[in-house]
N, C-alpha and C. Protein backbone atom coordinates (compact mmCIF):
# COMPACT_ATOMS: atom_id res chain seq x y z
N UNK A 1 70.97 78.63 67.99
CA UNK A 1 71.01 77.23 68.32
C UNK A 1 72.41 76.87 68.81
N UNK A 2 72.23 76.01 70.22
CA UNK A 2 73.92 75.67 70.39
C UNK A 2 74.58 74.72 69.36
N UNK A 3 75.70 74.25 69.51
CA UNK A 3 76.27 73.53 68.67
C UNK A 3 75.92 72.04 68.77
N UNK A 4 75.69 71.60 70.04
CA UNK A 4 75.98 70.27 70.44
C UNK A 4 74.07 69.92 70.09
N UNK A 5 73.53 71.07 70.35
CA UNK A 5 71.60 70.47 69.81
C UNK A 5 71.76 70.46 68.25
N UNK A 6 72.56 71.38 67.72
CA UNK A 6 72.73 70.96 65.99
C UNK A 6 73.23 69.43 66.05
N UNK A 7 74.18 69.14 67.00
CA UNK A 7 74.68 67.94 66.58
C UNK A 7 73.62 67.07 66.75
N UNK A 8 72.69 66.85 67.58
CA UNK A 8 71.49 66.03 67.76
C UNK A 8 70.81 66.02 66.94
N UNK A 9 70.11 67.15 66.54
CA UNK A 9 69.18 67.29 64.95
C UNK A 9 69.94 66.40 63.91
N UNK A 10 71.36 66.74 63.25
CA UNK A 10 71.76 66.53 62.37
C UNK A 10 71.42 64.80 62.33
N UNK A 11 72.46 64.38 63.78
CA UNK A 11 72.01 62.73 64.27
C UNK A 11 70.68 62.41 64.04
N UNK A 12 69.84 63.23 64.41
CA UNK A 12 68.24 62.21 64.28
C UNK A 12 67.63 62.46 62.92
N UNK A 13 68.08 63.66 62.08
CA UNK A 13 67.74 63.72 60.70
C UNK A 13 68.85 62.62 59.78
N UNK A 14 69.76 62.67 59.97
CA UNK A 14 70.45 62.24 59.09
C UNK A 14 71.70 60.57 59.45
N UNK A 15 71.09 60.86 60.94
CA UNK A 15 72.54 59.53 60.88
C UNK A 15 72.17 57.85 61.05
N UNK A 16 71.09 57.53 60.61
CA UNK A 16 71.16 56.21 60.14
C UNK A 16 71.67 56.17 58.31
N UNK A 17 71.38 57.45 57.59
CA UNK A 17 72.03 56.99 56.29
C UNK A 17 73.11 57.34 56.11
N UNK A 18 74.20 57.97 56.94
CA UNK A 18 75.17 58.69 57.40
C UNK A 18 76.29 57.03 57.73
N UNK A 19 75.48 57.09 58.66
CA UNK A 19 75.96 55.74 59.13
C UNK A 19 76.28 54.84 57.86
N UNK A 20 75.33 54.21 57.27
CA UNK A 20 74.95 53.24 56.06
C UNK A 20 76.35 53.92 55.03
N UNK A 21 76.49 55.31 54.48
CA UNK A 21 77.29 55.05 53.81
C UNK A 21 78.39 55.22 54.80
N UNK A 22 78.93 55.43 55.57
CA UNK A 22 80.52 55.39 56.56
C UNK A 22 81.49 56.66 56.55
N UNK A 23 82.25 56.89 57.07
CA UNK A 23 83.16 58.00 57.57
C UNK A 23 83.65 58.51 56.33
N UNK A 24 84.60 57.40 55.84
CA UNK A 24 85.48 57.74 54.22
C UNK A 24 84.46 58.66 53.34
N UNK A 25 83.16 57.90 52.80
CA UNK A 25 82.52 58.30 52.02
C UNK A 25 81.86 59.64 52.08
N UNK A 26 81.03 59.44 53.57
CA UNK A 26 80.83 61.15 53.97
C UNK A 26 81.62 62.08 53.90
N UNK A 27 82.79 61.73 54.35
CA UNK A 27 84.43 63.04 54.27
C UNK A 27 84.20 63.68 52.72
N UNK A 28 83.77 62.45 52.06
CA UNK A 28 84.05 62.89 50.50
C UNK A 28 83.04 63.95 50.25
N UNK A 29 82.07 63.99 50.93
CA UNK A 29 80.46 64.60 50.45
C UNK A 29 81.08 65.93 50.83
N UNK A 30 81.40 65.98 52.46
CA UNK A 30 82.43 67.81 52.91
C UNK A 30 83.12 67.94 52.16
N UNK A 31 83.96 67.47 51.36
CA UNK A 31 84.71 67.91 51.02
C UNK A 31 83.94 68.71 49.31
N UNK A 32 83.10 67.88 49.37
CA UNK A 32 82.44 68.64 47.91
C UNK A 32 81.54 69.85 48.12
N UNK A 33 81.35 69.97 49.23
CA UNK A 33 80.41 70.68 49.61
C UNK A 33 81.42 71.97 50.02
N UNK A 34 82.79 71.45 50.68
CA UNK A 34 82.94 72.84 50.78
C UNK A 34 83.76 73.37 49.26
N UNK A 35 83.95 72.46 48.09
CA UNK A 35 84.24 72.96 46.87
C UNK A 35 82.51 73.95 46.85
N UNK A 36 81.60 73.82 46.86
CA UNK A 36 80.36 74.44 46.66
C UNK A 36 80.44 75.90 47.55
N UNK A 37 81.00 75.52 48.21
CA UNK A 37 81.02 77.24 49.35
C UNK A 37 81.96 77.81 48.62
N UNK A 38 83.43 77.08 48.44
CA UNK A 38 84.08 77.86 47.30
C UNK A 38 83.41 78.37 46.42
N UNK A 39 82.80 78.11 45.67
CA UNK A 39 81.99 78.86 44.25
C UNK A 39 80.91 80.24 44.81
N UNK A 40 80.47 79.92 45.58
CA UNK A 40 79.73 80.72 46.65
C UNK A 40 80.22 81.43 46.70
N UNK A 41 81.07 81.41 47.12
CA UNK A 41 82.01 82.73 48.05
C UNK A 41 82.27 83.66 47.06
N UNK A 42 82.49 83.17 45.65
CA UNK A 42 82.78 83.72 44.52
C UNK A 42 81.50 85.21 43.79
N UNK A 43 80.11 84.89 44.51
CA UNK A 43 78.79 85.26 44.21
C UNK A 43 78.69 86.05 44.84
N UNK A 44 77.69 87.22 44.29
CA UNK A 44 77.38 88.42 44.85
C UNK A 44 75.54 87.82 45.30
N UNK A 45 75.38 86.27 45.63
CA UNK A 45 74.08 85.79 46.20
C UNK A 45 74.49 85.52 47.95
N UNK A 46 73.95 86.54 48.50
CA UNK A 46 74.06 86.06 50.00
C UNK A 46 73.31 84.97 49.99
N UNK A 47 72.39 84.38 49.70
CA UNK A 47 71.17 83.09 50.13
C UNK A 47 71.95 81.98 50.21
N UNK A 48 72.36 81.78 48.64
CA UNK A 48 73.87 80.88 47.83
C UNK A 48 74.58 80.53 48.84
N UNK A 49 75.57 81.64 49.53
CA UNK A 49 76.43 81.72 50.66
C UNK A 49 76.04 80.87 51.89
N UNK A 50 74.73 81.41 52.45
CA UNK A 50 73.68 80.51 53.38
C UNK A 50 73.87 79.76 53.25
N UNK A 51 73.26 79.37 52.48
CA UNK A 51 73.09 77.93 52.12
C UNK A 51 74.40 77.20 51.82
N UNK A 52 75.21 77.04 51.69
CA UNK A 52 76.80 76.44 51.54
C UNK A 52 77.16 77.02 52.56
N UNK A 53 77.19 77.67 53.25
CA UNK A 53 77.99 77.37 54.70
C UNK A 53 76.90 76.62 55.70
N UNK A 54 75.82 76.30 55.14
CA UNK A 54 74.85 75.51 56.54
C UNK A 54 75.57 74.24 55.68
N UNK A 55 75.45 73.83 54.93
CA UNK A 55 75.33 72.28 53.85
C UNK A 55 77.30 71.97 54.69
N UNK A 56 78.12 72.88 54.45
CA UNK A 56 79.34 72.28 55.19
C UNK A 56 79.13 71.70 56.70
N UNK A 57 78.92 73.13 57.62
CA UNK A 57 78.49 72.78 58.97
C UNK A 57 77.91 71.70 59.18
N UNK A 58 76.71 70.84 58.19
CA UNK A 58 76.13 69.87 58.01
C UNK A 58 76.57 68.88 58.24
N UNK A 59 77.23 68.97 56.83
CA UNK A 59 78.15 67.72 56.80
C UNK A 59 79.55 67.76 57.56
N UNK A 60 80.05 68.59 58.03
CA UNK A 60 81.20 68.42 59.41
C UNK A 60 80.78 68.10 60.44
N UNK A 61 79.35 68.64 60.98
CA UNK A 61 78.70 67.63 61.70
C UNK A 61 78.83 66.32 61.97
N UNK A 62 78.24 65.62 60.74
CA UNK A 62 77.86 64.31 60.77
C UNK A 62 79.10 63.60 60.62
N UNK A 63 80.55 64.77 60.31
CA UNK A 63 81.02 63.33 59.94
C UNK A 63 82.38 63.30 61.18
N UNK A 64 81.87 64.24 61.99
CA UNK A 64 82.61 64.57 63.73
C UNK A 64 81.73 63.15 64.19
N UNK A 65 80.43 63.26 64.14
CA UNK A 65 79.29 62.12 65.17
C UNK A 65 79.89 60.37 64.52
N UNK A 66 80.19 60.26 62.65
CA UNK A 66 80.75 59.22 62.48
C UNK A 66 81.97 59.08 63.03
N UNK A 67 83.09 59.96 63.65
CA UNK A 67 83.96 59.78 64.25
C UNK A 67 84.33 59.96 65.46
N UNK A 68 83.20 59.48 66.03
CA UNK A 68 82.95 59.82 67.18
C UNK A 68 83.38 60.97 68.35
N UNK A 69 83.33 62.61 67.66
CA UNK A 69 83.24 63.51 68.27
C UNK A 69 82.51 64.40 68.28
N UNK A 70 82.30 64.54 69.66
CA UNK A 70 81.44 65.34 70.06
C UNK A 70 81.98 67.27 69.90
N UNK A 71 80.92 67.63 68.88
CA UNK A 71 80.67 69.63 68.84
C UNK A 71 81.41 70.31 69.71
N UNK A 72 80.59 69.84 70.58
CA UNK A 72 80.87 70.79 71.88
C UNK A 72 81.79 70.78 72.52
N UNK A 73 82.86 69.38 72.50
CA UNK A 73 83.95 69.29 73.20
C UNK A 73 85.22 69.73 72.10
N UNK A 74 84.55 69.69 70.65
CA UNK A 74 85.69 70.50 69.57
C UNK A 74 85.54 71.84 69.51
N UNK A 75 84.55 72.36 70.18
CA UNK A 75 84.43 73.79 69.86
C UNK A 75 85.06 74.54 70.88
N UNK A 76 85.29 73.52 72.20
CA UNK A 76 85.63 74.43 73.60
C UNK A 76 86.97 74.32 73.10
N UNK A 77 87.47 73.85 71.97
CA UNK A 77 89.06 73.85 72.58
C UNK A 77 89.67 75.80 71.39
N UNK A 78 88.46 76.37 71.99
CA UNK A 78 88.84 77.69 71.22
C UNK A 78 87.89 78.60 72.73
N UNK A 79 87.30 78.32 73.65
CA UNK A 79 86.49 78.80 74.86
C UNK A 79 87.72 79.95 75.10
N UNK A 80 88.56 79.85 75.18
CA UNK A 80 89.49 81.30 75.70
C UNK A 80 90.04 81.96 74.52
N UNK A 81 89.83 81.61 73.59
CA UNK A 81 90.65 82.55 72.40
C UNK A 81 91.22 81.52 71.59
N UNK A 82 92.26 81.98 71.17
CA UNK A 82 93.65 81.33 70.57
C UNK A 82 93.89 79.94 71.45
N UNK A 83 93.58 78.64 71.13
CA UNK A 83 94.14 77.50 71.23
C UNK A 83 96.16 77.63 71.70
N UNK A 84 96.40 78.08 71.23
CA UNK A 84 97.79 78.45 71.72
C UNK A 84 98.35 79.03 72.67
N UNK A 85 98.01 80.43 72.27
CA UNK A 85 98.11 81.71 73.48
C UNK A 85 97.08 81.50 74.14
N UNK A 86 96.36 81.29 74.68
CA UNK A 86 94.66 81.95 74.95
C UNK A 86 94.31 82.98 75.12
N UNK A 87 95.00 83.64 74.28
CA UNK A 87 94.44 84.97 74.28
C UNK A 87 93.48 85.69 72.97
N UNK A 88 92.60 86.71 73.46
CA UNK A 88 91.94 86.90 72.51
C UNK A 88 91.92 88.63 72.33
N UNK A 89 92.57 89.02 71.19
CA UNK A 89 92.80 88.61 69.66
C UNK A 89 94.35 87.53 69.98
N UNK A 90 94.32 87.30 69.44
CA UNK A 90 95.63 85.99 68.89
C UNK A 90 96.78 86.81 69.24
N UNK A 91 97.38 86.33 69.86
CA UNK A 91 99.01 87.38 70.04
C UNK A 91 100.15 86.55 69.20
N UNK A 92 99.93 84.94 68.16
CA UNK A 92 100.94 84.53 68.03
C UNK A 92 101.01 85.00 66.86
N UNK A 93 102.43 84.88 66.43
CA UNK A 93 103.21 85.12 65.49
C UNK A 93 102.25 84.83 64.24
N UNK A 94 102.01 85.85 63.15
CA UNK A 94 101.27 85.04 61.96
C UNK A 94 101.94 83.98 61.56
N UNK A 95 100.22 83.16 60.75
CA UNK A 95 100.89 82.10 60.71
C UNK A 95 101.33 80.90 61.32
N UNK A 96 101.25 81.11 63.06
CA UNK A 96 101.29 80.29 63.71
C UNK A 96 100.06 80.02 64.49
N UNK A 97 98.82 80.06 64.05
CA UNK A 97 97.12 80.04 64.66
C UNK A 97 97.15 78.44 65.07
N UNK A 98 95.87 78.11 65.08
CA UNK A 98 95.30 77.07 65.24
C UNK A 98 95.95 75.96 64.30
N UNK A 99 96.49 74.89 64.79
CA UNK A 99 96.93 73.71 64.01
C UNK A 99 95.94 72.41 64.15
């Protein structure tokens, strides 16, 4: 699935109550959610894992569309590699990646 039709699904499943509670509040939900992938990550359950990295993607989704950005135009800014260098593998200095 591309990124920018996830972003549509997510919108027509989820963003009138998305909306209703607002930007602040959703941030809060990613941010718990990716405490939940943390614990995950911790598990010898691949499903677990699945499932907490879709539930983040989810909710980073929705809460790019409450702030009004668009997937596809955050995802191109990695289309050549390294945001920095553009090169791919990364030629910068560790440590100095994506800001």
């Amino acid at each position: 699935m591309e990124i920018g039709r996830f972003q549509e699904i997510i919108d027509e499943t989820y963003g009138e109550r998305d909306a209703e509670r607002g930007l602040e509040r959703t941030f809060m939900w990613l941010v718990e959610e990716v405490g939940e992938l943390a614990r995950a990550l911790r598990s010898s359950d691949h499903g677990r894992k699945v499932e907490e990295f879709s539930d983040v993607l989810a909710w980073l989704t929705t809460t790019a569309s409450l702030a009004g950005v668009d997937m596809d135009e955050a995802a191109r800014r990695f289309e050549h590699g390294c945001p920095k260098c553009d090169r791919t593998p990364c030629v910068c200095v560790r440590g100095e990646g994506p800001s």
